[in-house]
PDB file of N, CA and C in Angstrom:
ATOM      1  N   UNK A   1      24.769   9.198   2.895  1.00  0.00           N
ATOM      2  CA  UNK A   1      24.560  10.209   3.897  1.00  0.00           C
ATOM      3  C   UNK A   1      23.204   9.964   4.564  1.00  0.00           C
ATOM      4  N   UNK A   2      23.201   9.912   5.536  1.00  0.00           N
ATOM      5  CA  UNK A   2      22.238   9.535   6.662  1.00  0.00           C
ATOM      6  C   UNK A   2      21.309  11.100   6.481  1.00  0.00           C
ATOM      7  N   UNK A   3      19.878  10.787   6.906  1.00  0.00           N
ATOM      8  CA  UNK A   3      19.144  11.911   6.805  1.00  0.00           C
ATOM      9  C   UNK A   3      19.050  12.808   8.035  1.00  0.00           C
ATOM     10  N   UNK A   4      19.853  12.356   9.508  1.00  0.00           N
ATOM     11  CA  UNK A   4      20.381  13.227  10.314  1.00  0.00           C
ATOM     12  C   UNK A   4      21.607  14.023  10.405  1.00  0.00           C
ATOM     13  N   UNK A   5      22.373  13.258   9.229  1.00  0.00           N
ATOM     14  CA  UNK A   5      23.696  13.939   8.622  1.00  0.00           C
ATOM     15  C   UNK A   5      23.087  15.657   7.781  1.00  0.00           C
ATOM     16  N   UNK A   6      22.414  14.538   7.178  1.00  0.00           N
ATOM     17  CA  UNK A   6      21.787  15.532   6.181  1.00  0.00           C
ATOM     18  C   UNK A   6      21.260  17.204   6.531  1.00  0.00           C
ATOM     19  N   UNK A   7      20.669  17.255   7.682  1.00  0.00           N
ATOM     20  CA  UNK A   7      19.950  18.008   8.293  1.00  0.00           C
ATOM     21  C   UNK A   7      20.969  18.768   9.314  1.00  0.00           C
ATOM     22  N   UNK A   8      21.952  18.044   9.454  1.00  0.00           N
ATOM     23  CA  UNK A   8      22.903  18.657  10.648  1.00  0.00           C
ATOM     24  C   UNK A   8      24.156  19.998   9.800  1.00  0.00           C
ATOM     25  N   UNK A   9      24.066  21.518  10.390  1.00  0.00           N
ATOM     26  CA  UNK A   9      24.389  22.288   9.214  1.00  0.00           C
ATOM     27  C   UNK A   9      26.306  22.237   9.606  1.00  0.00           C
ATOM     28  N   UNK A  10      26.889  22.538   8.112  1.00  0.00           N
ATOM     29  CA  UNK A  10      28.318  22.264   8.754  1.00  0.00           C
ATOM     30  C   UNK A  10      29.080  22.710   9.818  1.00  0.00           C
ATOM     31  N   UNK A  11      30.106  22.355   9.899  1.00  0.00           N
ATOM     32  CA  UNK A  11      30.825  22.660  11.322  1.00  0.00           C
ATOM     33  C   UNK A  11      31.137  24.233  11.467  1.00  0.00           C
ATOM     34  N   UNK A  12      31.344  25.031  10.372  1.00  0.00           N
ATOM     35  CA  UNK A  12      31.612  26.440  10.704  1.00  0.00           C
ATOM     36  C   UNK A  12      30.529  27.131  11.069  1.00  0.00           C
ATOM     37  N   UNK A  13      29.695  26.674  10.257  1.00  0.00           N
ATOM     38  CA  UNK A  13      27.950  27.547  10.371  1.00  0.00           C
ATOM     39  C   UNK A  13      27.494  26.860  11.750  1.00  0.00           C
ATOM     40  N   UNK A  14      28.205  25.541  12.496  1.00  0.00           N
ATOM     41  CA  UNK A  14      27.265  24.998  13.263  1.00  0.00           C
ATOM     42  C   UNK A  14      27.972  25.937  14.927  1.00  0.00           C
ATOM     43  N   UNK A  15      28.831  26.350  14.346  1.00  0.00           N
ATOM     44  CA  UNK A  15      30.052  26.780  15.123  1.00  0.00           C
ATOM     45  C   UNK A  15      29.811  28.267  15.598  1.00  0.00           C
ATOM     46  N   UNK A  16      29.577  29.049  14.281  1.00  0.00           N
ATOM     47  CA  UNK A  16      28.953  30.066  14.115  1.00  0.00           C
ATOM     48  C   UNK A  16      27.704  30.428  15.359  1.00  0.00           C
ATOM     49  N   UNK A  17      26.781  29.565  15.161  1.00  0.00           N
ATOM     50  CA  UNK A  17      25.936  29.410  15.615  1.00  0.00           C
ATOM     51  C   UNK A  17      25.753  29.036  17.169  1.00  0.00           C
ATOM     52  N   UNK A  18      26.556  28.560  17.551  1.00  0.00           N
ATOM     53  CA  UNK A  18      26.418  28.169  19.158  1.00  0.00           C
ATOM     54  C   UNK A  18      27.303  29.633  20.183  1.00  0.00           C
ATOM     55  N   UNK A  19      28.046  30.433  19.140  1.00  0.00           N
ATOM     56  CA  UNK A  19      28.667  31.357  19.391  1.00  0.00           C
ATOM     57  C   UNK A  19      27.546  32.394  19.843  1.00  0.00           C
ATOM     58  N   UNK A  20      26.651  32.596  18.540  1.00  0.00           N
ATOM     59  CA  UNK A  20      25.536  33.833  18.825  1.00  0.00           C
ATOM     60  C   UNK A  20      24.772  33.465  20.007  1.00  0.00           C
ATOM     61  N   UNK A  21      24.461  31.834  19.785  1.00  0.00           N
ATOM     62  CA  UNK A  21      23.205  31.875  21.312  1.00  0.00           C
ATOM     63  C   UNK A  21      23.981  31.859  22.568  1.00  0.00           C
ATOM     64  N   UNK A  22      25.566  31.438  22.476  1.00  0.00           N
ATOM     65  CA  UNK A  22      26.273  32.048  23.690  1.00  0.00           C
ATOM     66  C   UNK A  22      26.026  33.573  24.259  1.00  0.00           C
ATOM     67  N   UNK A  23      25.949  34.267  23.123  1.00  0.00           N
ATOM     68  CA  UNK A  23      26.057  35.353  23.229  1.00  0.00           C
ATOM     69  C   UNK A  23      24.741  36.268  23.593  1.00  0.00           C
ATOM     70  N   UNK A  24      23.527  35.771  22.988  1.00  0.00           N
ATOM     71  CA  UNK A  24      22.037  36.136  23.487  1.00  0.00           C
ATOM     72  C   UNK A  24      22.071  35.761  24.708  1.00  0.00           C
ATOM     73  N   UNK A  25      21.842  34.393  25.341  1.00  0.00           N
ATOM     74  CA  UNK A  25      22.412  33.777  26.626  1.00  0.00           C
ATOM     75  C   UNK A  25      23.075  35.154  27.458  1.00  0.00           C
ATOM     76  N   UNK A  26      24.098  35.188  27.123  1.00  0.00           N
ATOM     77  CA  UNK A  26      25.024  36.112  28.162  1.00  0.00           C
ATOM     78  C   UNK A  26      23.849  37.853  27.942  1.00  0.00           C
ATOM     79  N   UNK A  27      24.034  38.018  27.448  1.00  0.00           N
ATOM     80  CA  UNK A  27      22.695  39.000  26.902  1.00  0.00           C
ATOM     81  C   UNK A  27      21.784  39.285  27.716  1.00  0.00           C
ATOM     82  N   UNK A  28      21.054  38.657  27.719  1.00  0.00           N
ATOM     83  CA  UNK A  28      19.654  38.236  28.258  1.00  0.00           C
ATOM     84  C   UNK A  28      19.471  37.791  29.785  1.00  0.00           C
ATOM     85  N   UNK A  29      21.031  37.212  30.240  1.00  0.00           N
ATOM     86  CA  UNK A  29      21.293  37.156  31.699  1.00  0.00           C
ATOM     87  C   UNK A  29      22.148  38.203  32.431  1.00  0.00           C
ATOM     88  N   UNK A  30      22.645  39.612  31.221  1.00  0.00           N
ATOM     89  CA  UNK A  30      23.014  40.383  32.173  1.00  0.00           C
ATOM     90  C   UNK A  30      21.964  41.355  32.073  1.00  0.00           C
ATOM     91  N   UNK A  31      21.116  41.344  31.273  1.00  0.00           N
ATOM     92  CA  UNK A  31      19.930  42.187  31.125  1.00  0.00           C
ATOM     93  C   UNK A  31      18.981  42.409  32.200  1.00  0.00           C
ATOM     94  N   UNK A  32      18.735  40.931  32.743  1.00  0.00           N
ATOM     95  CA  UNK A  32      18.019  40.811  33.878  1.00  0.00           C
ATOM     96  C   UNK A  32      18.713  41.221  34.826  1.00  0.00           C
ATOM     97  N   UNK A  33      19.782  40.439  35.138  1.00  0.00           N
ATOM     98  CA  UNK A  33      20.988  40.952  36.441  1.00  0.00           C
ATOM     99  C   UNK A  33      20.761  42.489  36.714  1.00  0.00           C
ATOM    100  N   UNK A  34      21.379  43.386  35.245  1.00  0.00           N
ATOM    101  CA  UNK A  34      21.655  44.660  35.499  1.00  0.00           C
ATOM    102  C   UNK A  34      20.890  45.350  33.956  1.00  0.00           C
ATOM    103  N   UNK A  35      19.226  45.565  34.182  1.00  0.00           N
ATOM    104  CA  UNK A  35      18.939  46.675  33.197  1.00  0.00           C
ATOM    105  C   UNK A  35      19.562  47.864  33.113  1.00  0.00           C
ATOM    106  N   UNK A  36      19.264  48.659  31.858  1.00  0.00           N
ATOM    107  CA  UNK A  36      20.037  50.125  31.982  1.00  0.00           C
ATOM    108  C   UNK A  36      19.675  50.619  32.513  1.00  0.00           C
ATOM    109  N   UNK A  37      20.834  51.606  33.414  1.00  0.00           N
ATOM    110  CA  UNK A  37      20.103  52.601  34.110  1.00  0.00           C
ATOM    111  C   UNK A  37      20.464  54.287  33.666  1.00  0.00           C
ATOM    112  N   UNK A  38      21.215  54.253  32.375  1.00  0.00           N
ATOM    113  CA  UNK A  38      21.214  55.271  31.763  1.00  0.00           C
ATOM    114  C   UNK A  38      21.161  55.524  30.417  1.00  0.00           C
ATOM    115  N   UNK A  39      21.343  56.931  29.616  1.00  0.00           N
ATOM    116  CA  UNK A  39      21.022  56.410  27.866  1.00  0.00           C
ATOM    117  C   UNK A  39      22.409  55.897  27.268  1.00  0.00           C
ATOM    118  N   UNK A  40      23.712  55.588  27.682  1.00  0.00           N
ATOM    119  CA  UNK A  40      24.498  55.048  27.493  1.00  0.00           C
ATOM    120  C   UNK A  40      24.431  53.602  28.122  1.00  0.00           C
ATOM    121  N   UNK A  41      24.245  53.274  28.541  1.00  0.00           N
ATOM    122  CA  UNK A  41      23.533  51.741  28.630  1.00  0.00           C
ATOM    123  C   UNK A  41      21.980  51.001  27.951  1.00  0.00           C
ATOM    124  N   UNK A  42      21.434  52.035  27.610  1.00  0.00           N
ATOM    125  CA  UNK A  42      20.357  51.762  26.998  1.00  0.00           C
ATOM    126  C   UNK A  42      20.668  51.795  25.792  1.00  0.00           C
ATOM    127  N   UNK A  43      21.261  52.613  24.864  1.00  0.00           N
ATOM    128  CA  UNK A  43      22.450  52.675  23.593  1.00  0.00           C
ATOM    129  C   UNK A  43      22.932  51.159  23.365  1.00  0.00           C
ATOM    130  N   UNK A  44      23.587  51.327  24.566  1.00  0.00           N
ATOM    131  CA  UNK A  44      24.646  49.850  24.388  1.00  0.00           C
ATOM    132  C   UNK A  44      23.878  48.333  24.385  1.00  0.00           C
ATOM    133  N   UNK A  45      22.865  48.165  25.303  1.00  0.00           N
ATOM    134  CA  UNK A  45      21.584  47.356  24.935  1.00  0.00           C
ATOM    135  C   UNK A  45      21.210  46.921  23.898  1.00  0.00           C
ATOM    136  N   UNK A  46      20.480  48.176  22.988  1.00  0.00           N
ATOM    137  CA  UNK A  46      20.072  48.423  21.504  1.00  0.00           C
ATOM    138  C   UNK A  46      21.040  47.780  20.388  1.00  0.00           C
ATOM    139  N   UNK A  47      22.425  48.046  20.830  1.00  0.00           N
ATOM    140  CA  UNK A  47      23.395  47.671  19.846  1.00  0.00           C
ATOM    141  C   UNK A  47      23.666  46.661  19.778  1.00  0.00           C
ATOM    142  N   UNK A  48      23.564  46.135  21.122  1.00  0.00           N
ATOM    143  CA  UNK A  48      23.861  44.444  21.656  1.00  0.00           C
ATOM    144  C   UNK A  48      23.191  43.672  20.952  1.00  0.00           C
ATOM    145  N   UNK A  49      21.533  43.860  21.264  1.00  0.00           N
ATOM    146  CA  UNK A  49      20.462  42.985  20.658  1.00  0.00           C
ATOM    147  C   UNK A  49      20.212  43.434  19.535  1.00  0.00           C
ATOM    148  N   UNK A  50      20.233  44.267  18.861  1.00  0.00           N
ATOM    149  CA  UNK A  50      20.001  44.455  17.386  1.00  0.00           C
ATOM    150  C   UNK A  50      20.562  44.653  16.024  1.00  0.00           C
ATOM    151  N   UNK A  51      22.206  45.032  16.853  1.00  0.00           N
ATOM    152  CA  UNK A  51      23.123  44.890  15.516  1.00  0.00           C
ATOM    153  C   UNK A  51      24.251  43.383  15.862  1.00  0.00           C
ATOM    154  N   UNK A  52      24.094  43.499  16.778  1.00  0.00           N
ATOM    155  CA  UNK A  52      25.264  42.098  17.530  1.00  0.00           C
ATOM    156  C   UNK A  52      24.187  40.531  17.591  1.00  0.00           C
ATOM    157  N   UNK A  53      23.591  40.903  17.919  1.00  0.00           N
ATOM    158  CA  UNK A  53      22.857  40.044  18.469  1.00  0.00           C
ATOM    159  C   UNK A  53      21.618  39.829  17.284  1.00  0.00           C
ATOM    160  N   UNK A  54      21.210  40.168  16.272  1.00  0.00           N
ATOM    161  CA  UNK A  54      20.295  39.872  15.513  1.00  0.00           C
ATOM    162  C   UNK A  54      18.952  39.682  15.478  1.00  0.00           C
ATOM    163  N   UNK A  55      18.794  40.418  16.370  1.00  0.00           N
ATOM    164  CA  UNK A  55      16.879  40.910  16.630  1.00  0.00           C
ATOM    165  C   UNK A  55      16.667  41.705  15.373  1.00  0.00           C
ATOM    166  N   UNK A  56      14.988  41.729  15.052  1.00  0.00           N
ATOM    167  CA  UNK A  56      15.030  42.670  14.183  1.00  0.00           C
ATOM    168  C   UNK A  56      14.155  43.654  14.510  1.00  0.00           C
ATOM    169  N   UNK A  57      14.441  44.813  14.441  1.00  0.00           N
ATOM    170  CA  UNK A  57      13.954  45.907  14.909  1.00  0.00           C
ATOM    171  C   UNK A  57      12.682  46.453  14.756  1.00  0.00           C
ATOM    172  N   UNK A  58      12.475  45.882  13.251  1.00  0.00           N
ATOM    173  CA  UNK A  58      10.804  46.099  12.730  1.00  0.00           C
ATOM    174  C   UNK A  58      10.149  45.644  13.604  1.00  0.00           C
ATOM    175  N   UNK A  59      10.414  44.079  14.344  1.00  0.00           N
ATOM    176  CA  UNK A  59      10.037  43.634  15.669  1.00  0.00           C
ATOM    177  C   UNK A  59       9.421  44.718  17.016  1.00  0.00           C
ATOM    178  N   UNK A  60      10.445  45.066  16.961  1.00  0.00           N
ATOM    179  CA  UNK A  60      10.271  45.852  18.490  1.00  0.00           C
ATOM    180  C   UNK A  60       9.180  46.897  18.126  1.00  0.00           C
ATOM    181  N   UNK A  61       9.541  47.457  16.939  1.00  0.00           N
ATOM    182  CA  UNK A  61       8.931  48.673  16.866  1.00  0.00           C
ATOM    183  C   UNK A  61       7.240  47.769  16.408  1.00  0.00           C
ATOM    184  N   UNK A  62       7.099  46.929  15.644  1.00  0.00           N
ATOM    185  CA  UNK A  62       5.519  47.000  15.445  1.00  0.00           C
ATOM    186  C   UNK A  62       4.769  46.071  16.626  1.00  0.00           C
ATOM    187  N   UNK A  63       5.710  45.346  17.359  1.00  0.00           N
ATOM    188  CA  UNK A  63       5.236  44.800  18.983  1.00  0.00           C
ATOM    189  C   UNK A  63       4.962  46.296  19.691  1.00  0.00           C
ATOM    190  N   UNK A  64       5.713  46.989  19.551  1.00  0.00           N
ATOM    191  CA  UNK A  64       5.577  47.959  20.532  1.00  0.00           C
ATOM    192  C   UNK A  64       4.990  49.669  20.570  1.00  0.00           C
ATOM    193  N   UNK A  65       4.368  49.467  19.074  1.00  0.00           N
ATOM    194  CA  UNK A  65       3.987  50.652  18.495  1.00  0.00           C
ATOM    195  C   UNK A  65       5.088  51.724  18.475  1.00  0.00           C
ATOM    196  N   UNK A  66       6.108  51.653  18.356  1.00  0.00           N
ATOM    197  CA  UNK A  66       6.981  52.708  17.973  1.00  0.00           C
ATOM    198  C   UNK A  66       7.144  52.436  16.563  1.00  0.00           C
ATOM    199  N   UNK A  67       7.950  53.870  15.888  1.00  0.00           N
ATOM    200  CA  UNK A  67       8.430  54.187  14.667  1.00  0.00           C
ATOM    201  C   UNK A  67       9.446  53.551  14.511  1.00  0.00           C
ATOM    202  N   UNK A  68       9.662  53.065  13.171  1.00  0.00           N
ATOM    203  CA  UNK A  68      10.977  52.453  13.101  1.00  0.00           C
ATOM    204  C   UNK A  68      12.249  53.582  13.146  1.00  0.00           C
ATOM    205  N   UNK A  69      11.698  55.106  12.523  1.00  0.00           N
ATOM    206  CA  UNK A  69      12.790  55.621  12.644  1.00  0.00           C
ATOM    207  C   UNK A  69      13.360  56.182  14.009  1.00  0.00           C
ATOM    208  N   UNK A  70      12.391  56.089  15.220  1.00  0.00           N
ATOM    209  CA  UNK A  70      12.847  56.227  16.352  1.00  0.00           C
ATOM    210  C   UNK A  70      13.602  54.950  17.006  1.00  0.00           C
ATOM    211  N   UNK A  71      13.361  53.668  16.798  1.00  0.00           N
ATOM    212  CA  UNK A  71      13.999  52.748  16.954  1.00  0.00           C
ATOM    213  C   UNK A  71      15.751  52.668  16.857  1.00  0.00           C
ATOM    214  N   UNK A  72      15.257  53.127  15.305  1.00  0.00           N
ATOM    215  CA  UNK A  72      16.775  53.271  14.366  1.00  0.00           C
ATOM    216  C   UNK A  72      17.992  54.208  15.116  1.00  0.00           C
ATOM    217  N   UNK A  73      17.202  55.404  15.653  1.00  0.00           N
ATOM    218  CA  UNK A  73      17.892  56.242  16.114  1.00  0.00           C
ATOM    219  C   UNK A  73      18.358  56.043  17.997  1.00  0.00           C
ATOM    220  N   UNK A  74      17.382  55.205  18.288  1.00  0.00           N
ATOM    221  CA  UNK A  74      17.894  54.795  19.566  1.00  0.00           C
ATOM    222  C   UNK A  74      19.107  53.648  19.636  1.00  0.00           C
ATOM    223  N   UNK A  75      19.549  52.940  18.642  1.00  0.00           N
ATOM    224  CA  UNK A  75      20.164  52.209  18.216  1.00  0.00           C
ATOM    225  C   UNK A  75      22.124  52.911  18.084  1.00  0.00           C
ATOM    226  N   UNK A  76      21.173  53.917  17.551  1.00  0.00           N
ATOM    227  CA  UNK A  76      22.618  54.843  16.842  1.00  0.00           C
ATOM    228  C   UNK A  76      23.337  55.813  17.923  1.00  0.00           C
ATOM    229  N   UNK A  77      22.115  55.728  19.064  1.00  0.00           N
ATOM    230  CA  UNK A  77      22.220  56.607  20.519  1.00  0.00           C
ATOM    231  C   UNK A  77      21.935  57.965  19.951  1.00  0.00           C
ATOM    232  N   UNK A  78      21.110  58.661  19.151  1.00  0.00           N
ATOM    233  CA  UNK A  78      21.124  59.633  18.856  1.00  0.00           C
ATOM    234  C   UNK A  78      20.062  60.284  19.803  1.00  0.00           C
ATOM    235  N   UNK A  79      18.999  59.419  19.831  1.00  0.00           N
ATOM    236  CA  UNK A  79      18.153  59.480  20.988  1.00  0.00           C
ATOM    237  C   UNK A  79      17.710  58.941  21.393  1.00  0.00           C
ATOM    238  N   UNK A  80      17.067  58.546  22.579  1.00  0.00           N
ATOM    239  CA  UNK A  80      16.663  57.638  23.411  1.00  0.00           C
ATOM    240  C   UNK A  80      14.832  57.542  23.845  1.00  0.00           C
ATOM    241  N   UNK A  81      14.310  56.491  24.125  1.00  0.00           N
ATOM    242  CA  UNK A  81      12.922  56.846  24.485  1.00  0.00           C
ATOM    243  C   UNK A  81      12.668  57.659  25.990  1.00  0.00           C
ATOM    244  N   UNK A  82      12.148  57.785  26.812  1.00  0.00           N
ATOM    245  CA  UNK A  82      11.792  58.185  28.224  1.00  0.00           C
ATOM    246  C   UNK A  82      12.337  56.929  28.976  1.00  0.00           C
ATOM    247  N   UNK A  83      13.084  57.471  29.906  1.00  0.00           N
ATOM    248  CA  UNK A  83      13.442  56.299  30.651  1.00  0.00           C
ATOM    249  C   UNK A  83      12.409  55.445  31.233  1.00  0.00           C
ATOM    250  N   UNK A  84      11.336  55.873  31.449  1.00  0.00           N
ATOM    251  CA  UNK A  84       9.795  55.440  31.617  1.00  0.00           C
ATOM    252  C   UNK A  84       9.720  54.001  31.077  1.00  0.00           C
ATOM    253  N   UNK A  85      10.237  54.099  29.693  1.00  0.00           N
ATOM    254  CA  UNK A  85      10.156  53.407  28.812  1.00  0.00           C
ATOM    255  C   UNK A  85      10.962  52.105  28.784  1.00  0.00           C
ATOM    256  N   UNK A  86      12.358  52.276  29.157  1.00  0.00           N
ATOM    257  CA  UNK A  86      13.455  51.515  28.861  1.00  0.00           C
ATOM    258  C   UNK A  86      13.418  50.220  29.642  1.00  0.00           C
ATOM    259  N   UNK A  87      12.401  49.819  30.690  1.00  0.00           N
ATOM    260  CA  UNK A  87      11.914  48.813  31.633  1.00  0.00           C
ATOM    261  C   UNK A  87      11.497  48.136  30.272  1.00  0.00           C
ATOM    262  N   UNK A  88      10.298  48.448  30.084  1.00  0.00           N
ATOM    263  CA  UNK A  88       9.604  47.844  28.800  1.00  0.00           C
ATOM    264  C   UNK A  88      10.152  47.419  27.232  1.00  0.00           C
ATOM    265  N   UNK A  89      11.095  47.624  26.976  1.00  0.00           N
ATOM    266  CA  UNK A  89      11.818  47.831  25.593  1.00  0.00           C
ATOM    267  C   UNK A  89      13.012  46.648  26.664  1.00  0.00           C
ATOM    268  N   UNK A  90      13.434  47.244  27.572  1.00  0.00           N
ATOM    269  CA  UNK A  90      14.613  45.756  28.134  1.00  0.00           C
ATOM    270  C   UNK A  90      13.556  44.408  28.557  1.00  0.00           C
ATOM    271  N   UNK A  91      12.158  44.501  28.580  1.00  0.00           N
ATOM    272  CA  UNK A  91      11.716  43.359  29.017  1.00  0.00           C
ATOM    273  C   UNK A  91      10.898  43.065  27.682  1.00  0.00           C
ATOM    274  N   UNK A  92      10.830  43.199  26.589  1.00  0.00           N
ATOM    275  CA  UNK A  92      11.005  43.015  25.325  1.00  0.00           C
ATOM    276  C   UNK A  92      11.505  42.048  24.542  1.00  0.00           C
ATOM    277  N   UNK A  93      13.228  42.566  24.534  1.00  0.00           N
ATOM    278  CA  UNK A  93      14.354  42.326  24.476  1.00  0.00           C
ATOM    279  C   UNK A  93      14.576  40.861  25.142  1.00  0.00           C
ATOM    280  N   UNK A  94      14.578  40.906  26.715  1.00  0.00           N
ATOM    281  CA  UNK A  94      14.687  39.498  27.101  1.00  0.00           C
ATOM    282  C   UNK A  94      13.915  38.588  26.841  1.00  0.00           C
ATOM    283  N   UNK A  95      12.240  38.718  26.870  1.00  0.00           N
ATOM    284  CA  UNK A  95      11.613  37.769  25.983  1.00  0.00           C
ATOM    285  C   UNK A  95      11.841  37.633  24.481  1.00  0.00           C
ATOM    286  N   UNK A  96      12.263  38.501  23.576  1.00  0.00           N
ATOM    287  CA  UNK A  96      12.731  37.828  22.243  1.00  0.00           C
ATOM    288  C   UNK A  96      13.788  36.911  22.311  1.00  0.00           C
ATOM    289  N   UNK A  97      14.605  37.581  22.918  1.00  0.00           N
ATOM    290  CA  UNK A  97      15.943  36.209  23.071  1.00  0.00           C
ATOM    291  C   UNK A  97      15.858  35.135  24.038  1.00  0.00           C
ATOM    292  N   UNK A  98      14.758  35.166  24.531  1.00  0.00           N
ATOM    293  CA  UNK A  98      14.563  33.767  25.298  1.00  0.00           C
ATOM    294  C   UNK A  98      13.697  32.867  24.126  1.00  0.00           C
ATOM    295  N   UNK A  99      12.431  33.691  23.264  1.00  0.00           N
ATOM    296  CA  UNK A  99      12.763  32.617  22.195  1.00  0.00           C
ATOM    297  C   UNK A  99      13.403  32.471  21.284  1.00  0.00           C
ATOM    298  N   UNK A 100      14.336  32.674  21.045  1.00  0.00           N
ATOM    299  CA  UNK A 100      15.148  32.533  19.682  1.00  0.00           C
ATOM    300  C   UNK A 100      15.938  31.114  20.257  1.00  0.00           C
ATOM    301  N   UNK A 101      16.251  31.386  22.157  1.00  0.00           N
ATOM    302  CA  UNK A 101      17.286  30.891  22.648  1.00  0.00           C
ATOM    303  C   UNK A 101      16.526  29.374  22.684  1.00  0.00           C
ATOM    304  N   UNK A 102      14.493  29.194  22.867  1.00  0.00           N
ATOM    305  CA  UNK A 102      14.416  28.115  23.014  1.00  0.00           C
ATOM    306  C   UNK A 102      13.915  27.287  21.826  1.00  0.00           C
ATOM    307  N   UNK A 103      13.981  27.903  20.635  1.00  0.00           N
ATOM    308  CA  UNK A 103      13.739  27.592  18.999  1.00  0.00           C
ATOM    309  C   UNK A 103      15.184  26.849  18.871  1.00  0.00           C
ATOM    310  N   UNK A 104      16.045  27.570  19.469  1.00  0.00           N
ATOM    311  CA  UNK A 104      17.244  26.982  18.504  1.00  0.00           C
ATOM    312  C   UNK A 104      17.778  25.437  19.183  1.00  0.00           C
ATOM    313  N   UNK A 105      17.852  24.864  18.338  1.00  0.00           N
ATOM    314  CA  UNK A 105      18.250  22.959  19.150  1.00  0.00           C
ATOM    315  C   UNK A 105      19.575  23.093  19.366  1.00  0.00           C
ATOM    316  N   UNK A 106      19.894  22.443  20.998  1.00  0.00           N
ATOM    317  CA  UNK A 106      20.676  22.358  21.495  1.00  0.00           C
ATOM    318  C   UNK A 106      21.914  21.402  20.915  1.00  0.00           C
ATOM    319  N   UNK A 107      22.979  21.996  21.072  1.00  0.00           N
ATOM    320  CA  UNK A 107      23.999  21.180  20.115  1.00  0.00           C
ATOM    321  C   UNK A 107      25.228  20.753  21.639  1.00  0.00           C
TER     322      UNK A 107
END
């Protein structure tokens, strides 16, 4: 086994994997296209990038001085920050998944 074999992860996990950054990708380019413009799109955001999409939330919240349990709960749509806010938390969001998107090697 060759040591680029070696390093290359198998076909389901590799498979796996080109799926999610499809999916940050699409993410992150409708984010820009079309931020939320309400708390049901800002909900749906949250859910995208943090339960779908695999951001981690401790992230946002200690980048951004929020509570994790307000995080948690914007997640769950229970409540939402100030729409004030939701510019900043979606431009967040697109810079985390732009690096995850340029960490990960192109397959």
């Amino acid at each position: 086994m060759t040591a680029q074999a070696a390093a290359e992860p198998p076909p389901l996990t590799r498979s796996m994997r080109a799926a999610r950054m499809a999916a940050l990708h699409t993410l992150s380019s409708s984010l820009q296209t079309a931020p939320p413009s309400d708390r049901d799109g800002f909900t749906d955001m949250m859910t995208a990038a943090f339960r779908e999409g695999g951001l981690d939330v401790r992230d946002l919240a200690g980048d951004m001085g929020y509570s994790l349990s307000s995080t948690y709960r914007w997640i769950e749509g229970s409540s939402s920050p100030h729409p004030s806010q939701w510019k900043l938390v979606t431009h967040w969001i697109v810079g985390r998944i732009d690096a995850v998107l340029l960490r990960e090697p192109r397959t």
